[in-house]
PDB file of N, CA and C in Angstrom:
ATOM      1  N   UNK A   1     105.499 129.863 101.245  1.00  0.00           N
ATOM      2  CA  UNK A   1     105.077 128.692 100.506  1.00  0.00           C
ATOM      3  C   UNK A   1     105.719 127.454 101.132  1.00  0.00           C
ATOM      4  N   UNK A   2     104.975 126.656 101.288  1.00  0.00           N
ATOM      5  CA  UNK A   2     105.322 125.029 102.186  1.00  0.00           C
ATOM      6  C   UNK A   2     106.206 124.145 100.645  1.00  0.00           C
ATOM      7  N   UNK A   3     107.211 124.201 101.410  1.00  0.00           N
ATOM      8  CA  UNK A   3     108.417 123.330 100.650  1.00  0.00           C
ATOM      9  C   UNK A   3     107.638 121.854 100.029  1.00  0.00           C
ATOM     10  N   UNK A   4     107.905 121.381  99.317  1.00  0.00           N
ATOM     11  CA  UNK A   4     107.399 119.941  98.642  1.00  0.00           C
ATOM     12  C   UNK A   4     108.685 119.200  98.873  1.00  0.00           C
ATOM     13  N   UNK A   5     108.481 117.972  99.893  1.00  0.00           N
ATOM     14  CA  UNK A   5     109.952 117.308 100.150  1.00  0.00           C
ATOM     15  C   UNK A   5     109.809 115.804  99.296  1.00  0.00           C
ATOM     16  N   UNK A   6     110.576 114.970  98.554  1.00  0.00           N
ATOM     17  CA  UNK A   6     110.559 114.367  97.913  1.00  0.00           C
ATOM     18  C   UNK A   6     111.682 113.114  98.167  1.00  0.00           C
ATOM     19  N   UNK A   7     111.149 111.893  98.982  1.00  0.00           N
ATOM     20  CA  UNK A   7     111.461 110.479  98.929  1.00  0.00           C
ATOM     21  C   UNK A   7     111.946 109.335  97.979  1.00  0.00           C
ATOM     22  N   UNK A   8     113.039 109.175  97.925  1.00  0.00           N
ATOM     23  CA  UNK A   8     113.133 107.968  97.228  1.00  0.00           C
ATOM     24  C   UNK A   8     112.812 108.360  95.866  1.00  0.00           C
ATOM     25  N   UNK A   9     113.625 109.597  95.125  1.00  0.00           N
ATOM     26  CA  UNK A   9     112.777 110.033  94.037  1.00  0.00           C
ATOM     27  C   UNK A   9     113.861 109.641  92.833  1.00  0.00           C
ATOM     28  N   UNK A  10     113.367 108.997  91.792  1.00  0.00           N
ATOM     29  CA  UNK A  10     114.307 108.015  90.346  1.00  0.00           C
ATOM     30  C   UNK A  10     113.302 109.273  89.034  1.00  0.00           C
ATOM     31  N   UNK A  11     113.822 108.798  87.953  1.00  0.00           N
ATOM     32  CA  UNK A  11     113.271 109.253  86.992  1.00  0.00           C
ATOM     33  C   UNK A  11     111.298 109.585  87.054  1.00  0.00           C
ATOM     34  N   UNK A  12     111.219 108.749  87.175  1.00  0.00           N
ATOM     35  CA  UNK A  12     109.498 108.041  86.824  1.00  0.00           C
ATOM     36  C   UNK A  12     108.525 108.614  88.325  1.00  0.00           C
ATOM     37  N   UNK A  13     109.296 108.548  89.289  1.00  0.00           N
ATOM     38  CA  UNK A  13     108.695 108.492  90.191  1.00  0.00           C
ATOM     39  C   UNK A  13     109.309 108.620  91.621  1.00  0.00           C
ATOM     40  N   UNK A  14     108.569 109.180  92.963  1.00  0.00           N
ATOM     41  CA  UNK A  14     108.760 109.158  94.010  1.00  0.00           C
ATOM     42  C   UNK A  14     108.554 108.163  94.780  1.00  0.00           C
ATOM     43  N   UNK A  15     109.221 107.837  96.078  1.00  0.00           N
ATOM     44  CA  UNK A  15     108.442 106.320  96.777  1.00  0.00           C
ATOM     45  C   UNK A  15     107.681 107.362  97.549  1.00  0.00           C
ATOM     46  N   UNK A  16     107.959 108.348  98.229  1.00  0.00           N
ATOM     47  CA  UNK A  16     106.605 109.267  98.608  1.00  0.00           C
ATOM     48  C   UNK A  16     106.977 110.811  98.792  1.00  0.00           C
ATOM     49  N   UNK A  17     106.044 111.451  98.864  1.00  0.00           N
ATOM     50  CA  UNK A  17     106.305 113.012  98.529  1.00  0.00           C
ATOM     51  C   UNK A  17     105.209 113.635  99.785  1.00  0.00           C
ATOM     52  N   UNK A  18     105.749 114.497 100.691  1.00  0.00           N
ATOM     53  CA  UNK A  18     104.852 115.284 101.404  1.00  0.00           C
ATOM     54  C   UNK A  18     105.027 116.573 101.274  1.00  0.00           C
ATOM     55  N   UNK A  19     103.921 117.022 101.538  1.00  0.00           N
ATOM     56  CA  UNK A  19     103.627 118.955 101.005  1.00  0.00           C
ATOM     57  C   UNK A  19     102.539 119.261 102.487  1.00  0.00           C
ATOM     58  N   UNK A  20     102.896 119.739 102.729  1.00  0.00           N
ATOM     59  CA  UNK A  20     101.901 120.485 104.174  1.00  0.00           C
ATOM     60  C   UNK A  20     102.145 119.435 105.498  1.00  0.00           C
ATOM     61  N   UNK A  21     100.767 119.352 105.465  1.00  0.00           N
ATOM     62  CA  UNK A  21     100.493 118.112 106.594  1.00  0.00           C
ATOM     63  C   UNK A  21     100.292 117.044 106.544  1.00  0.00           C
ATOM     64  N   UNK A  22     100.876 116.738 105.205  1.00  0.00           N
ATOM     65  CA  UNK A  22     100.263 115.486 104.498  1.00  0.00           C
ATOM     66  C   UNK A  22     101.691 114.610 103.709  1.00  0.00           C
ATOM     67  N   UNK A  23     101.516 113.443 103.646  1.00  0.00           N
ATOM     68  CA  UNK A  23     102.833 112.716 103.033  1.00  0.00           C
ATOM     69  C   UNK A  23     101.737 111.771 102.162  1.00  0.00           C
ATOM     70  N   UNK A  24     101.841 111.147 100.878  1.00  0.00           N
ATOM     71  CA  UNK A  24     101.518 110.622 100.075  1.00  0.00           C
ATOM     72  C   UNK A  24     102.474 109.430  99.548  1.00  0.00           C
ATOM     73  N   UNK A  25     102.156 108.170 100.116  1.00  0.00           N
ATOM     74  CA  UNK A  25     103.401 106.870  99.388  1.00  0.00           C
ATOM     75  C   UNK A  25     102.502 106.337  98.336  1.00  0.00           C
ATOM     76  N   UNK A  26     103.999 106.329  97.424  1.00  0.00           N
ATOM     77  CA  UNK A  26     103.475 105.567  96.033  1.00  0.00           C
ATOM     78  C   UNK A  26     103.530 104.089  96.395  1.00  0.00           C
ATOM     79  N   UNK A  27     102.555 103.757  95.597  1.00  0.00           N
ATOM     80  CA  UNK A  27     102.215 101.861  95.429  1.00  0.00           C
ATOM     81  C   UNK A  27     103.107 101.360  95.817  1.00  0.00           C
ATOM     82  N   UNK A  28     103.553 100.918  97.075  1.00  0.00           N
ATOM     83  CA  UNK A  28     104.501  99.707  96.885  1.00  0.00           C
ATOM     84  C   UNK A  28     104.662  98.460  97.215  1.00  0.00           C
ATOM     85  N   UNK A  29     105.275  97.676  96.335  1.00  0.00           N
ATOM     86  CA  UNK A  29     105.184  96.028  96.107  1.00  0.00           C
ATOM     87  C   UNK A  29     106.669  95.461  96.845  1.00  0.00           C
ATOM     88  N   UNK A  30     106.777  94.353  97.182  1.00  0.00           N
ATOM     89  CA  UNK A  30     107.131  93.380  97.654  1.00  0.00           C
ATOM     90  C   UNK A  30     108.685  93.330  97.222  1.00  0.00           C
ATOM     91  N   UNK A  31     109.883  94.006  97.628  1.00  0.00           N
ATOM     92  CA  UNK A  31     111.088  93.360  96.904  1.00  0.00           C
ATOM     93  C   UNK A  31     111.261  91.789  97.049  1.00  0.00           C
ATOM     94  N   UNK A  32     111.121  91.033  97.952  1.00  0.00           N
ATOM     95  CA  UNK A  32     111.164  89.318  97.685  1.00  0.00           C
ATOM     96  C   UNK A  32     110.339  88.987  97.469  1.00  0.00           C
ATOM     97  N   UNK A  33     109.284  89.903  96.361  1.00  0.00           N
ATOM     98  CA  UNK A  33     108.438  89.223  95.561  1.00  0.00           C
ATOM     99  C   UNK A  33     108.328  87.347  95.407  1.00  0.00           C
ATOM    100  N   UNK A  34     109.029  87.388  94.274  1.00  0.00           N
ATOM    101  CA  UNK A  34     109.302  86.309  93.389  1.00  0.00           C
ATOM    102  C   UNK A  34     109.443  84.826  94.708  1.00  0.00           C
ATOM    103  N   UNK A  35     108.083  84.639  94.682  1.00  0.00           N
ATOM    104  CA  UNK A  35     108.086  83.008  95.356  1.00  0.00           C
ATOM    105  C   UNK A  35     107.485  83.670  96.550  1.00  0.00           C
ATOM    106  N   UNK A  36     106.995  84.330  97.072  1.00  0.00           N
ATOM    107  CA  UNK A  36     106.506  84.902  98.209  1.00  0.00           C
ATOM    108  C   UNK A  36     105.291  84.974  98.763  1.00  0.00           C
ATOM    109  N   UNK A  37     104.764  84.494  99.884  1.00  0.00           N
ATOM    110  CA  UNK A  37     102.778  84.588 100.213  1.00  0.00           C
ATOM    111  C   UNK A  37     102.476  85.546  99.876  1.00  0.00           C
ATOM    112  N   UNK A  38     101.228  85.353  99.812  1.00  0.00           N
ATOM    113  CA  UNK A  38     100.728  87.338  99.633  1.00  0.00           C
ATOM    114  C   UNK A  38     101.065  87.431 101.345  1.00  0.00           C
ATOM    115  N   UNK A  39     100.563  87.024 102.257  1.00  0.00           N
ATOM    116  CA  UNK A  39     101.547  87.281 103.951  1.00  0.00           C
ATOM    117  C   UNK A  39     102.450  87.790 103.769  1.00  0.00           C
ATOM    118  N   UNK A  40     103.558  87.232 103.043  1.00  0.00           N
ATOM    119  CA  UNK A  40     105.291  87.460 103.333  1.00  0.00           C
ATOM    120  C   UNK A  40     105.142  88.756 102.481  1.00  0.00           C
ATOM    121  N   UNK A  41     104.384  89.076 101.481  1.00  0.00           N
ATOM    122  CA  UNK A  41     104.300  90.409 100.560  1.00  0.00           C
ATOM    123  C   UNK A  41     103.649  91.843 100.904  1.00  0.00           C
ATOM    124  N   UNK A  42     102.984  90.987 101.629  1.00  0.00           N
ATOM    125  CA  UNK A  42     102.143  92.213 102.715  1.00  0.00           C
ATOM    126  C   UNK A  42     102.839  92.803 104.062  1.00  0.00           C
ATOM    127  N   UNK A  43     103.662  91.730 104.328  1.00  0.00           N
ATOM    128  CA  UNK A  43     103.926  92.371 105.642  1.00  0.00           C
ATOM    129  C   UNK A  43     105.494  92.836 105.103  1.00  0.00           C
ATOM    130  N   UNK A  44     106.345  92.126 103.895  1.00  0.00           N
ATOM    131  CA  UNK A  44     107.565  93.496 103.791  1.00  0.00           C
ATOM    132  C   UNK A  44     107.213  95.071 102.867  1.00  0.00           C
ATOM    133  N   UNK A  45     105.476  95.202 102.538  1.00  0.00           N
ATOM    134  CA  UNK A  45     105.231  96.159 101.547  1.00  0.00           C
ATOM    135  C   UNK A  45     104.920  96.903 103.008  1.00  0.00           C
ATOM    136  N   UNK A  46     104.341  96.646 104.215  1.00  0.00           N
ATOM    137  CA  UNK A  46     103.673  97.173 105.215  1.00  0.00           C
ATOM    138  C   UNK A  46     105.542  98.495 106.030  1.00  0.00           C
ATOM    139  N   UNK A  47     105.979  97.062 106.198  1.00  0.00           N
ATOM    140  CA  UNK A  47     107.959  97.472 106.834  1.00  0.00           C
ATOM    141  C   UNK A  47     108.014  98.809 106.018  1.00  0.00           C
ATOM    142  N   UNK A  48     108.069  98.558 104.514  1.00  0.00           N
ATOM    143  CA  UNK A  48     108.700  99.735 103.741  1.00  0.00           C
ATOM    144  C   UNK A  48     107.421 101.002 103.763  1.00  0.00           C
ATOM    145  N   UNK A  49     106.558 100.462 104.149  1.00  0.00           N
ATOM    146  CA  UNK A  49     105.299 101.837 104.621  1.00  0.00           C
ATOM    147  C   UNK A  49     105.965 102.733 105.935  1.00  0.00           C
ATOM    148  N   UNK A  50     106.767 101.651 106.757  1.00  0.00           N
ATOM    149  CA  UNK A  50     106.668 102.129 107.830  1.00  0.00           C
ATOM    150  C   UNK A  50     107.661 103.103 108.197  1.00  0.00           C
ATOM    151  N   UNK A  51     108.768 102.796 107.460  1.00  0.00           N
ATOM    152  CA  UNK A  51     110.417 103.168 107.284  1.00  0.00           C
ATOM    153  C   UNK A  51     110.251 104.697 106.596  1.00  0.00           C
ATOM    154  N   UNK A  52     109.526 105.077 104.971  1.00  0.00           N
ATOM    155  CA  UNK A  52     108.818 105.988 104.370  1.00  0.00           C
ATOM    156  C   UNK A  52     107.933 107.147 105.452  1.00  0.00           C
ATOM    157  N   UNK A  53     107.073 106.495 106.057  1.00  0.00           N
ATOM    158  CA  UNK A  53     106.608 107.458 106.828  1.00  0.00           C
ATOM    159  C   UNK A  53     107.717 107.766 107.942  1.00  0.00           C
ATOM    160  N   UNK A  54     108.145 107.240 108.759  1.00  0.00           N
ATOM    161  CA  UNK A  54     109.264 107.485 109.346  1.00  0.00           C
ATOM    162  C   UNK A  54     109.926 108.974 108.543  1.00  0.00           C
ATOM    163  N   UNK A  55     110.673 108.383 107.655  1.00  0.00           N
ATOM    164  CA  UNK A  55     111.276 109.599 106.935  1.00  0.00           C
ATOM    165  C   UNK A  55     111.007 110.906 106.932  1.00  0.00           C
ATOM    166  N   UNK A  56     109.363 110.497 106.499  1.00  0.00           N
ATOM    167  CA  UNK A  56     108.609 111.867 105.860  1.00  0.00           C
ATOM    168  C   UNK A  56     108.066 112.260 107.015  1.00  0.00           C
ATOM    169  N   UNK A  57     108.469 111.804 108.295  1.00  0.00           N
ATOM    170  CA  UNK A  57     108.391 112.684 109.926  1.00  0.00           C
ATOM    171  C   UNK A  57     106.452 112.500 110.470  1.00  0.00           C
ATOM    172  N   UNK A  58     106.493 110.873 110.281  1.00  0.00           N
ATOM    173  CA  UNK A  58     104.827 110.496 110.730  1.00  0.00           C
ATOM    174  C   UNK A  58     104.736 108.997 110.869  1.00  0.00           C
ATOM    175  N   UNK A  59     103.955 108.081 111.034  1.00  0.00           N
ATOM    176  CA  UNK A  59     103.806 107.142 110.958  1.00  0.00           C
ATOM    177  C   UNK A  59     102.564 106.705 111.324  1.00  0.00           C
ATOM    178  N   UNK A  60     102.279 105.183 111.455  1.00  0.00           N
ATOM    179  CA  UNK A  60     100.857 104.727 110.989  1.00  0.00           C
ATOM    180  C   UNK A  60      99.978 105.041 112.168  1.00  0.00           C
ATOM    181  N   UNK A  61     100.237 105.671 112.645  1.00  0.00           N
ATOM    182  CA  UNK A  61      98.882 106.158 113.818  1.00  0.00           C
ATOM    183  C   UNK A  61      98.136 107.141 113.124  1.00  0.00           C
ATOM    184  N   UNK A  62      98.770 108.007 111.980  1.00  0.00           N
ATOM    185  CA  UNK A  62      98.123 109.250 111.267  1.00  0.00           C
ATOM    186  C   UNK A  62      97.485 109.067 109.983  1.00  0.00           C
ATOM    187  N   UNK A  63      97.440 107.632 109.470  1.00  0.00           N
ATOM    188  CA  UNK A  63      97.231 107.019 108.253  1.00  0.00           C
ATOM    189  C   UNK A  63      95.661 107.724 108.022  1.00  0.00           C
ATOM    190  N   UNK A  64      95.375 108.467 106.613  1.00  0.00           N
ATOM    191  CA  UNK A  64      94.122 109.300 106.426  1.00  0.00           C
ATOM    192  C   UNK A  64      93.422 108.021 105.289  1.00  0.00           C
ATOM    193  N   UNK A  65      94.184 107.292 104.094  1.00  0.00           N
ATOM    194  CA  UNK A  65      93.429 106.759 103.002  1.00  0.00           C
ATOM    195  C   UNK A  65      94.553 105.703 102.901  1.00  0.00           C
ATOM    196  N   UNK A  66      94.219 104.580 102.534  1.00  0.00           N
ATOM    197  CA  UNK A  66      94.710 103.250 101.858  1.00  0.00           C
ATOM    198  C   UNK A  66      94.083 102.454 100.315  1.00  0.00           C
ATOM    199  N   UNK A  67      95.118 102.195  99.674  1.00  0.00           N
ATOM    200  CA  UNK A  67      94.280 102.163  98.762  1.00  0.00           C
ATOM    201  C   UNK A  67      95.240 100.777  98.398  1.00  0.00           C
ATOM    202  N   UNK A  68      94.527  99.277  98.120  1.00  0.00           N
ATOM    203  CA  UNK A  68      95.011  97.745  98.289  1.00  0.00           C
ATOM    204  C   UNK A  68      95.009  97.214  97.229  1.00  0.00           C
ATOM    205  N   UNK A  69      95.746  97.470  96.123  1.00  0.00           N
ATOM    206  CA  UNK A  69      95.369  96.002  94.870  1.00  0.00           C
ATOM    207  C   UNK A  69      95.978  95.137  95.302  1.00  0.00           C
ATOM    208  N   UNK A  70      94.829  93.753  95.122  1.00  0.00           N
ATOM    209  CA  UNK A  70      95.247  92.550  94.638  1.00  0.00           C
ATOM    210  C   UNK A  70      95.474  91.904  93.602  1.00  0.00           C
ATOM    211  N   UNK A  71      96.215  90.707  93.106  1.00  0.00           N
ATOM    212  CA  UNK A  71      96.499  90.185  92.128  1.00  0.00           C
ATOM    213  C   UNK A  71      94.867  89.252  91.868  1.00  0.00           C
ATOM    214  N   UNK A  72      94.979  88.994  92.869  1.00  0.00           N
ATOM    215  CA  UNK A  72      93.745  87.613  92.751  1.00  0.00           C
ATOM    216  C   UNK A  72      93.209  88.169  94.521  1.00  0.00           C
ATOM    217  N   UNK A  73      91.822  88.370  94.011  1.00  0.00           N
ATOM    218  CA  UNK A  73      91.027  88.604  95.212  1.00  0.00           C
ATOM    219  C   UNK A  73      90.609  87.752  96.070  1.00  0.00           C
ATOM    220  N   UNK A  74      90.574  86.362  96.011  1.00  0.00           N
ATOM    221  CA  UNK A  74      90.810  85.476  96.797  1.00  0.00           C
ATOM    222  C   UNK A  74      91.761  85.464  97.667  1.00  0.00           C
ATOM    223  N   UNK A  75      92.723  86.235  97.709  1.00  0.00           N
ATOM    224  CA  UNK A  75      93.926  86.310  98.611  1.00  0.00           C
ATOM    225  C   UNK A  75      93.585  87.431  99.566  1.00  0.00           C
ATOM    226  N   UNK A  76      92.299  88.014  99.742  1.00  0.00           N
ATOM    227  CA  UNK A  76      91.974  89.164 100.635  1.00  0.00           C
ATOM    228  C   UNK A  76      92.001  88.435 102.042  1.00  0.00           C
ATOM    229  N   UNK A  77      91.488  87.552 102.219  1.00  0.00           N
ATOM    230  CA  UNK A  77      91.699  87.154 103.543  1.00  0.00           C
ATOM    231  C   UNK A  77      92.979  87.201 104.257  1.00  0.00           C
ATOM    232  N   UNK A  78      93.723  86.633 103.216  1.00  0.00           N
ATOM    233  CA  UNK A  78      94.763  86.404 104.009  1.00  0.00           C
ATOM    234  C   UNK A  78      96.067  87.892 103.936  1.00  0.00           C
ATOM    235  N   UNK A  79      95.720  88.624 103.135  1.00  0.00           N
ATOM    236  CA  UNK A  79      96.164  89.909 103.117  1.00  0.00           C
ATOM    237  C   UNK A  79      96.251  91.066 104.695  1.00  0.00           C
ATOM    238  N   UNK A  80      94.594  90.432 105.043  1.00  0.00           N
ATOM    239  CA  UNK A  80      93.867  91.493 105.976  1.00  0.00           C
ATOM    240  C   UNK A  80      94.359  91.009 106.972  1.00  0.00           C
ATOM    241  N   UNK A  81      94.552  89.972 106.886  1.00  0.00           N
ATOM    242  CA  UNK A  81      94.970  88.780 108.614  1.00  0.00           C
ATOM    243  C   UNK A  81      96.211  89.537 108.707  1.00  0.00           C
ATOM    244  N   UNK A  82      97.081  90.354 107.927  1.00  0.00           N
ATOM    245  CA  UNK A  82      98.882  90.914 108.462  1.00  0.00           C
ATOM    246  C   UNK A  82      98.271  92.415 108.125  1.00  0.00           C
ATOM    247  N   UNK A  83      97.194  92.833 107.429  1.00  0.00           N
ATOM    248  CA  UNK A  83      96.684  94.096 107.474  1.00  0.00           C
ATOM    249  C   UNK A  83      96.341  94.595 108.986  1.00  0.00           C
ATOM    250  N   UNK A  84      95.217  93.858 109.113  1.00  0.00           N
ATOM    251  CA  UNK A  84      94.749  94.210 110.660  1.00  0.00           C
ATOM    252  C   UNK A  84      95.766  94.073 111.929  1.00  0.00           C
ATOM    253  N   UNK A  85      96.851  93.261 111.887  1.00  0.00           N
ATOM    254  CA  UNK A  85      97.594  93.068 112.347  1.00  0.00           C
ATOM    255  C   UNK A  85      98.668  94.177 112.879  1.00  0.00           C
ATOM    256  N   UNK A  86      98.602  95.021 111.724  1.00  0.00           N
ATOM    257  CA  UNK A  86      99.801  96.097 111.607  1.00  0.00           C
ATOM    258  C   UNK A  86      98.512  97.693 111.682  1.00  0.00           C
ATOM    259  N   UNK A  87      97.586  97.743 111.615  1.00  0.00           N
ATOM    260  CA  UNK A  87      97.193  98.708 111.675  1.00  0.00           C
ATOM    261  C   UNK A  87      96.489  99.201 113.151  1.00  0.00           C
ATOM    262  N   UNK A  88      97.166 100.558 113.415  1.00  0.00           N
ATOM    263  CA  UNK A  88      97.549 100.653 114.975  1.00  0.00           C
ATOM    264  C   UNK A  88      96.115 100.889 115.403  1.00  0.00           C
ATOM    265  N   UNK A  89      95.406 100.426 116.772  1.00  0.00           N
ATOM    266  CA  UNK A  89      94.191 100.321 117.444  1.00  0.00           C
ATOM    267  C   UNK A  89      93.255 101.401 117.202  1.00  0.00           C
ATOM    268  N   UNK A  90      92.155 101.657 116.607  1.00  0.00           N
ATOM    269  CA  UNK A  90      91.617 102.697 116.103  1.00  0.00           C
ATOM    270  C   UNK A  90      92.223 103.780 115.300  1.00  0.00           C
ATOM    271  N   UNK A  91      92.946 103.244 114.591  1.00  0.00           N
ATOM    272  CA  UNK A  91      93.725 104.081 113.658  1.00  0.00           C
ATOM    273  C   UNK A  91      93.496 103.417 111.951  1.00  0.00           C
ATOM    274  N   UNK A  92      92.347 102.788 112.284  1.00  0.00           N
ATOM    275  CA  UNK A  92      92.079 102.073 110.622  1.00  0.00           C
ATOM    276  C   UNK A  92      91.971 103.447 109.743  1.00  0.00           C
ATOM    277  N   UNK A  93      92.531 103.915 108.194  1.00  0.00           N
ATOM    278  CA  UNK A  93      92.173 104.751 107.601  1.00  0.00           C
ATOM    279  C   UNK A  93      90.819 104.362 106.637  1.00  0.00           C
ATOM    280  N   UNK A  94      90.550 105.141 105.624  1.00  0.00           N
ATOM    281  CA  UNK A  94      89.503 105.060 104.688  1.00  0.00           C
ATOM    282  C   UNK A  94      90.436 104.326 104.021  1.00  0.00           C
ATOM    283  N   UNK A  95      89.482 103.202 103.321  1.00  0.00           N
ATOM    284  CA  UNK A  95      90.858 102.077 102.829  1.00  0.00           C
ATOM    285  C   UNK A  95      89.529 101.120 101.451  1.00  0.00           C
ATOM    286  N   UNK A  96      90.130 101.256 100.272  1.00  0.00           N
ATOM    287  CA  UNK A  96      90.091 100.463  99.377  1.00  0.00           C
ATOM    288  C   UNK A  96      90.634  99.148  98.797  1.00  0.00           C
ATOM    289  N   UNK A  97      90.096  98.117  98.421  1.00  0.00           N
ATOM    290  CA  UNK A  97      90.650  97.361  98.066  1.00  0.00           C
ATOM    291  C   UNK A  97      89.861  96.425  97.053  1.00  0.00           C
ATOM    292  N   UNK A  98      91.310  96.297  95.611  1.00  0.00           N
ATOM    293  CA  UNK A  98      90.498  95.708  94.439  1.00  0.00           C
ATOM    294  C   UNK A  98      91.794  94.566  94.235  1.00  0.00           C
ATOM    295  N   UNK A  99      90.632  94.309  93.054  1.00  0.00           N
ATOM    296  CA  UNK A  99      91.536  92.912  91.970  1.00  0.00           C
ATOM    297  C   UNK A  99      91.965  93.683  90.771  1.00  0.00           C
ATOM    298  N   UNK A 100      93.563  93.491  90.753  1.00  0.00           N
ATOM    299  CA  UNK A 100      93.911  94.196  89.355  1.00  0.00           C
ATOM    300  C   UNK A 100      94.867  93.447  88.946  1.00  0.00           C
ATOM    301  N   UNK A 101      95.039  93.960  87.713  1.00  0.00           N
ATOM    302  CA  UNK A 101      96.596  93.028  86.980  1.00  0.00           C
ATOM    303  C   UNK A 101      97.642  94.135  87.615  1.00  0.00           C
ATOM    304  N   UNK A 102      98.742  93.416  88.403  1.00  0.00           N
ATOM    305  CA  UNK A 102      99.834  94.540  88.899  1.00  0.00           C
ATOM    306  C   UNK A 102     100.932  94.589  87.577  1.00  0.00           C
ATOM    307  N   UNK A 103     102.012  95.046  88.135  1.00  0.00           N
ATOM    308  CA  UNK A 103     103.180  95.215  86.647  1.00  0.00           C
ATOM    309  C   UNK A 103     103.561  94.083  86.677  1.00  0.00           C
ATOM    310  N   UNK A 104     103.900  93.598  87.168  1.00  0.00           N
ATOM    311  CA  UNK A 104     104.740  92.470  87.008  1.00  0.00           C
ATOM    312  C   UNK A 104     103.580  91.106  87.722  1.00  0.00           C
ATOM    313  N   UNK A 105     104.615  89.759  87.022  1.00  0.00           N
ATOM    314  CA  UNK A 105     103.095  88.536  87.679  1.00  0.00           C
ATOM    315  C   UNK A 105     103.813  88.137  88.914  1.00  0.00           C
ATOM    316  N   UNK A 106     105.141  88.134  88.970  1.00  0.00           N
ATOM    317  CA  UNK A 106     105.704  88.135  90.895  1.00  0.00           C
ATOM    318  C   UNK A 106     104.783  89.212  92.145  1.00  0.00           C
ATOM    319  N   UNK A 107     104.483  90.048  91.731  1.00  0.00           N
ATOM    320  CA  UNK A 107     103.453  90.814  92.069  1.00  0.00           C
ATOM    321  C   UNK A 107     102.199  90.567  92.963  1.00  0.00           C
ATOM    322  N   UNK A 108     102.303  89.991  94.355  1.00  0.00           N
ATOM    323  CA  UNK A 108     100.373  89.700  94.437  1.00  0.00           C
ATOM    324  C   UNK A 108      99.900  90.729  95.449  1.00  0.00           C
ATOM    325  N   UNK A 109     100.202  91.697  95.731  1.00  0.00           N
ATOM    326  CA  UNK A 109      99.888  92.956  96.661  1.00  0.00           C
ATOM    327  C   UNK A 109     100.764  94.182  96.222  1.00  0.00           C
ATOM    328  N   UNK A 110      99.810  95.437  95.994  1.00  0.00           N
ATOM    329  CA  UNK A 110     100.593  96.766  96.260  1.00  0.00           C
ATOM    330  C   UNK A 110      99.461  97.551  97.139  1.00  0.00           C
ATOM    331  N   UNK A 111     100.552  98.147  97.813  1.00  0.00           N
ATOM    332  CA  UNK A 111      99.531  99.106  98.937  1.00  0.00           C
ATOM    333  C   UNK A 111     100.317 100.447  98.783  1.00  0.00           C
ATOM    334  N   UNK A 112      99.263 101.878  98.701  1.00  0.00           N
ATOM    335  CA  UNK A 112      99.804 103.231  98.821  1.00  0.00           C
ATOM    336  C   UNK A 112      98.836 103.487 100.202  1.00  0.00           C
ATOM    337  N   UNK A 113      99.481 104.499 100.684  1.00  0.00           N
ATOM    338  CA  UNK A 113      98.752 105.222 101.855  1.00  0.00           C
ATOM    339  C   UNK A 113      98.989 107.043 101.853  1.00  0.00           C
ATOM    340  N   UNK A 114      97.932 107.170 102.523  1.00  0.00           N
ATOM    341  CA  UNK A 114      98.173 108.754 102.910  1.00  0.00           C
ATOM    342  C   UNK A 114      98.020 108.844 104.196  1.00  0.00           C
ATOM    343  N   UNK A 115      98.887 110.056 104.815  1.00  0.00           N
ATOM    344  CA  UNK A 115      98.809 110.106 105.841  1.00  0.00           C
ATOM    345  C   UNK A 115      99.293 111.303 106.212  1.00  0.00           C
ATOM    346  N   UNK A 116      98.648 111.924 107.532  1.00  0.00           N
ATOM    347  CA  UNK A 116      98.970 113.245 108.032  1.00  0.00           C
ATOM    348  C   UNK A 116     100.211 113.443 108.731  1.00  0.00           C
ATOM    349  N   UNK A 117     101.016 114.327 109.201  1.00  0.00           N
ATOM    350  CA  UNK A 117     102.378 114.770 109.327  1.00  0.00           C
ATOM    351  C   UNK A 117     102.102 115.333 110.764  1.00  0.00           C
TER     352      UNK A 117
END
């Protein structure tokens, strides 16, 4: 039986969990949130994608699904401009992206990803 290895794991939740060939990161938002572009929020939520997969022994060349809330969908442009930026040359995954209320209103981007091992 393939071990279940577990990241960054608190009461509530994991920052990501991989089982097989696969690593799964939970939503994550912006620690210098508070006063921050959606740019400056995107590209330190992208860092802590990158550090996570690292860990969990993969990184963004293997990215399988993305999944993007925004606070305010008007900010997609400028989201995608440090999205496309960071996502490695034919390595775009299957990737969603909506307008939602996040937890908190410092909040204007969370991104989860999946990705193969």
């Amino acid at each position: 039986m393939t071990a279940i290895q577990r990241i960054g794991t608190a009461q509530r939740m994991s920052q990501a969990v991989a089982y097989g060939n696969m690593v799964f990161l939970a939503g994550q938002v912006a620690l210098r949130a508070p006063g921050a572009s959606v740019s400056e929020q995107t590209r330190d939520i992208l860092a802590k994608a990158d550090e996570l997969l690292a860990e969990a022994g993969t990184d963004k060349t293997k990215l399988l699904s993305a999944s993007i809330w925004l606070s305010d969908i008007a900010t997609f442009g400028e989201m995608n401009e440090i999205w496309d930026a960071w996502v490695a040359p034919g390595g775009a995954p299957a990737r969603a992206c909506v307008e939602s209320k996040l937890a908190a209103p410092q909040f204007t981007v969370e991104i989860s990803v999946i990705a193969a091992i």
